[in-house]
Protein backbone atom coordinates (compact mmCIF):
# COMPACT_ATOMS: atom_id res chain seq x y z
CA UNK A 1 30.49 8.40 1.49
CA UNK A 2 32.06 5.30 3.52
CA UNK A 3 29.52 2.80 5.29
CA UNK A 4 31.36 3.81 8.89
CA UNK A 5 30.54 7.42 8.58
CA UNK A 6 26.68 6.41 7.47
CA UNK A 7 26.51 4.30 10.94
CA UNK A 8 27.58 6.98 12.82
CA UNK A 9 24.96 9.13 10.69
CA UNK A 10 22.48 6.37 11.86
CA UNK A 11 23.24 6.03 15.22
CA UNK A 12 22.84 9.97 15.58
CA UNK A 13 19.71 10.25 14.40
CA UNK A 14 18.38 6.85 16.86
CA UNK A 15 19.63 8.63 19.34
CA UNK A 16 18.04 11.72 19.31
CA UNK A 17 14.80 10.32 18.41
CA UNK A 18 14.98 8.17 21.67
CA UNK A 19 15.62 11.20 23.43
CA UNK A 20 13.00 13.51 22.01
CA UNK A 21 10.45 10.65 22.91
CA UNK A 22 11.61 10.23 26.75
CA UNK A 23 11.66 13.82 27.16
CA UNK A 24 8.11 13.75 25.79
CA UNK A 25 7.37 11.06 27.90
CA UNK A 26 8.48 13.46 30.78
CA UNK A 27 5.70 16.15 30.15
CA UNK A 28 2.41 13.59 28.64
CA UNK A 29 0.97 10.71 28.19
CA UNK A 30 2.57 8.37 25.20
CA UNK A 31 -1.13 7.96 23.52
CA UNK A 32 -1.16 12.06 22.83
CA UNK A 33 2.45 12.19 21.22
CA UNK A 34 2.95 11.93 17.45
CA UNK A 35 5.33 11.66 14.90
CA UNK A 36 5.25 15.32 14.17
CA UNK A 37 6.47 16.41 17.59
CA UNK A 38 8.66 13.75 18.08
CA UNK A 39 10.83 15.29 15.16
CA UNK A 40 10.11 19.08 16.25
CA UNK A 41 12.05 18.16 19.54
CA UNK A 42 14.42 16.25 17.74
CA UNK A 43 14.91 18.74 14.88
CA UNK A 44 14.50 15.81 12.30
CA UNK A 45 12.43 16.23 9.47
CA UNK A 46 9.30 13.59 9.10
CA UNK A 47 10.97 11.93 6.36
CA UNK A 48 13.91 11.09 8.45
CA UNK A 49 12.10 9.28 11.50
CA UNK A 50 10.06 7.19 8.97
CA UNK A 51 13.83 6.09 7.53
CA UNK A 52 14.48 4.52 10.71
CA UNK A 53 10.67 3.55 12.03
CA UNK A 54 7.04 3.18 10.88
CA UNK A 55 5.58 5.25 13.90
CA UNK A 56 6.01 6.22 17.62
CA UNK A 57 4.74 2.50 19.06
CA UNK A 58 7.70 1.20 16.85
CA UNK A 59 10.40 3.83 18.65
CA UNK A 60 8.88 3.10 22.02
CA UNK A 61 9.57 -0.75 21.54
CA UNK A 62 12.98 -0.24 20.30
CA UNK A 63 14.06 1.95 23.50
CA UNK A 64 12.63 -0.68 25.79
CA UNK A 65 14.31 -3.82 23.73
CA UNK A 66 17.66 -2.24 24.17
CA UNK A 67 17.35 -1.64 27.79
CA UNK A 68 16.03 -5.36 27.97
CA UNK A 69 18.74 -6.30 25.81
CA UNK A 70 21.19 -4.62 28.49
CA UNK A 71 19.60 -6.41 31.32
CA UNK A 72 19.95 -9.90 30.04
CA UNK A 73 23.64 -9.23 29.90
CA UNK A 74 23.61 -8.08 33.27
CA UNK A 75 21.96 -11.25 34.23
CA UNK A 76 24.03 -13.48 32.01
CA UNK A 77 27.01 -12.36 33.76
CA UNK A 78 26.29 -13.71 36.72
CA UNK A 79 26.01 -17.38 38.32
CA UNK A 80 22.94 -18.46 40.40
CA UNK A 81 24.51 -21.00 42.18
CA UNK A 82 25.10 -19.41 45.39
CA UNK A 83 23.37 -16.92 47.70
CA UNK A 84 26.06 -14.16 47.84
CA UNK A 85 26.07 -14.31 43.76
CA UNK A 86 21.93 -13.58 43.70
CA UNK A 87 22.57 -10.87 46.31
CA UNK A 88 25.22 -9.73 43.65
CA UNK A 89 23.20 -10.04 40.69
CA UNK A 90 20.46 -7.88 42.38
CA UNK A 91 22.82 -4.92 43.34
CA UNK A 92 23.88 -5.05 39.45
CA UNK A 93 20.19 -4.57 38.00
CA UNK A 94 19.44 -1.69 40.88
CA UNK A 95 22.58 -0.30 39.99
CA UNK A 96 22.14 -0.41 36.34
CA UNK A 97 18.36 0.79 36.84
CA UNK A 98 19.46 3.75 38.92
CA UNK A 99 22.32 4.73 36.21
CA UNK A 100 19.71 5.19 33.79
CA UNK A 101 17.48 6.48 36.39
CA UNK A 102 15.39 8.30 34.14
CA UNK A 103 15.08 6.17 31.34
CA UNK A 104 13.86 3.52 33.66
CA UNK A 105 11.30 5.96 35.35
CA UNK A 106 10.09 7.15 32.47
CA UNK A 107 9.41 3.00 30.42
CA UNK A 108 7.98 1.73 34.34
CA UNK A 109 5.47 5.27 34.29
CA UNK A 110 4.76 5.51 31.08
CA UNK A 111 0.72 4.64 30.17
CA UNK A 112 -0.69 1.12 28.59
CA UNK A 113 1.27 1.34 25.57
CA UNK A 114 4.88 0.55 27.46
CA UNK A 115 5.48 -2.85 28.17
CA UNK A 116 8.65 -2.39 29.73
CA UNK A 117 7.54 -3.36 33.56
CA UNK A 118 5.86 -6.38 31.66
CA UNK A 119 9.30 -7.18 30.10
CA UNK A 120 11.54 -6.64 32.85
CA UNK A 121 9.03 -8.65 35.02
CA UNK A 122 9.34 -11.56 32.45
CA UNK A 123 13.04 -11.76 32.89
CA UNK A 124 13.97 -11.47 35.65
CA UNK A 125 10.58 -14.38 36.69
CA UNK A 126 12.42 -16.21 33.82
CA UNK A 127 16.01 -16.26 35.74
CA UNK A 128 14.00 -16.52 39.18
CA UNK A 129 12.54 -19.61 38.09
CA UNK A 130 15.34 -21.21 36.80
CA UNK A 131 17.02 -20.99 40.08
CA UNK A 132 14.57 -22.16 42.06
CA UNK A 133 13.75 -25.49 39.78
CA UNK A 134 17.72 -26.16 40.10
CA UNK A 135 18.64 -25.37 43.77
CA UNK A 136 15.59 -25.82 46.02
CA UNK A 137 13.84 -28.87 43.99
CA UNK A 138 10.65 -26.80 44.88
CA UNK A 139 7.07 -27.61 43.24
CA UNK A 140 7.35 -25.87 39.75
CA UNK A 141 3.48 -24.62 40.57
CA UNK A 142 4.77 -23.35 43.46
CA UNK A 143 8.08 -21.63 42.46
CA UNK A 144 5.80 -19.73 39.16
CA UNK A 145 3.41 -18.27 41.41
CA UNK A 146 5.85 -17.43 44.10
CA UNK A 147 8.37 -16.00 41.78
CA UNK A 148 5.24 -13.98 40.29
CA UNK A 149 4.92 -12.78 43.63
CA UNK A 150 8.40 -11.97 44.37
CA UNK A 151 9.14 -9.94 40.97
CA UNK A 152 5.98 -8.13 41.36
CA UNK A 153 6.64 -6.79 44.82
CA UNK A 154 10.46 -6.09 43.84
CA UNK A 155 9.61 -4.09 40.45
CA UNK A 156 7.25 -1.99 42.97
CA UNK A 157 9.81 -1.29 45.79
CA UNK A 158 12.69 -0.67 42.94
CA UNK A 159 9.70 2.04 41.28
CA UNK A 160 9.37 3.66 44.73
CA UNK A 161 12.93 3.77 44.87
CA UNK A 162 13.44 5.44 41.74
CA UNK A 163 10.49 8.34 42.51
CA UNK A 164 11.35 8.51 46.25
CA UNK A 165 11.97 12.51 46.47
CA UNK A 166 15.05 11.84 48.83
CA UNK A 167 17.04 11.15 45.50
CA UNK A 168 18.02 7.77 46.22
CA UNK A 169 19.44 7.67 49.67
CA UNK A 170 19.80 3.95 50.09
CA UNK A 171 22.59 2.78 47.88
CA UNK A 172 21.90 0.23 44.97
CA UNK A 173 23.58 -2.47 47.76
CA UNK A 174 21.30 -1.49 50.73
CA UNK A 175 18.27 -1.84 48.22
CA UNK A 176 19.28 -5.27 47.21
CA UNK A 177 20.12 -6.51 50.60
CA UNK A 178 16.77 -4.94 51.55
CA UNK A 179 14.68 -7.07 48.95
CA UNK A 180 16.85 -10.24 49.36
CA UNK A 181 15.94 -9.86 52.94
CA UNK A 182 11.97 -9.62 52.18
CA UNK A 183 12.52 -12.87 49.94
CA UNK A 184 14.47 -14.59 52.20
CA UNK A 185 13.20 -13.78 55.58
CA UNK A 186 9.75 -12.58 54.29
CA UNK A 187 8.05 -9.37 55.71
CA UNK A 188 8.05 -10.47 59.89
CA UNK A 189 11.08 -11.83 59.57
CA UNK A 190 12.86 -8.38 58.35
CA UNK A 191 11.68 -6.22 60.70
């Protein structure tokens, strides 16, 4: 059997074990899923999934590396130097977040045991940070906390974006012009 047709084999089988634990993840709480039903909705034996990963905690981490993964190429892609480029680098993580919609609803709701919010929060502060120490010369006490601040609030309106029951009716732009516009021009001066 040729090594191309095992990857494919592999890839498969990630796959559908990724998507038998987010549709879990739709209907309980990540602490009460096992292995067992994992590979029931999957239609994988046990001795597969153990092939690929020691338990469930080791499956969840995987899914949320990759979409971390896929974010730090988003913001890779993109240069901080000037306004219009941040407001474009924003648009590109809403728009990425609300392409995989569910995924991202699923890793940001998900109990304790995710640490996807954690992660994305730690990025993006990361790339925050960076831009502030460069462009404003601002107090690098000052820019952590603040860019604390900042990601926090912006994870939280992007979540209540995601779950709003209207199905998304601002576009990924009119979000990101909508947060820039908090950071920038802070709460008073948007409204």
């Amino acid at each position: 059997m040729s090594s191309k047709k095992m990857d494919r084999r592999k890839k498969y089988t990630r796959m559908v074990l990724k998507d038998s634990l987010l549709q879990l993840l739709k209907e309980k709480q990540f602490s009460a899923i096992t292995v067992k039903e994992i590979c029931e909705t999957a239609d994988i034996n046990r001795s597969t999934f153990y092939a690929h990963y020691t338990d469930q905690y080791e499956l969840l981490e995987k899914i949320e590396e990759e979409m971390i993964d896929d974010l730090n190429l988003y913001l890779r892609s993109y240069n901080f130097k000037e306004k219009n480029e941040v407001l474009q680098m924003t648009e590109k993580i809403i728009e990425y977040f609300s392409e995989k919609k569910d995924e991202v609803q699923i890793l940001l709701n998900t109990s304790s045991h995710s640490s996807f919010q954690l992660k994305v929060m730690e990025v993006a502060h990361r790339y925050i940070s960076k831009q502030w120490k460069e462009f404003e010369h601002m107090d690098e006490d000052l820019a952590k906390y603040l860019s604390v601040f900042i990601v926090s609030g912006s994870v939280q309106v992007i979540k209540l974006w995601l779950n709003d029951d209207d199905g998304l009716e601002k576009s990924p732009k009119e979000m990101a012009l909508f947060i820039n516009n908090l950071i920038d021009k802070g709460v008073y001066g948007s409204v």
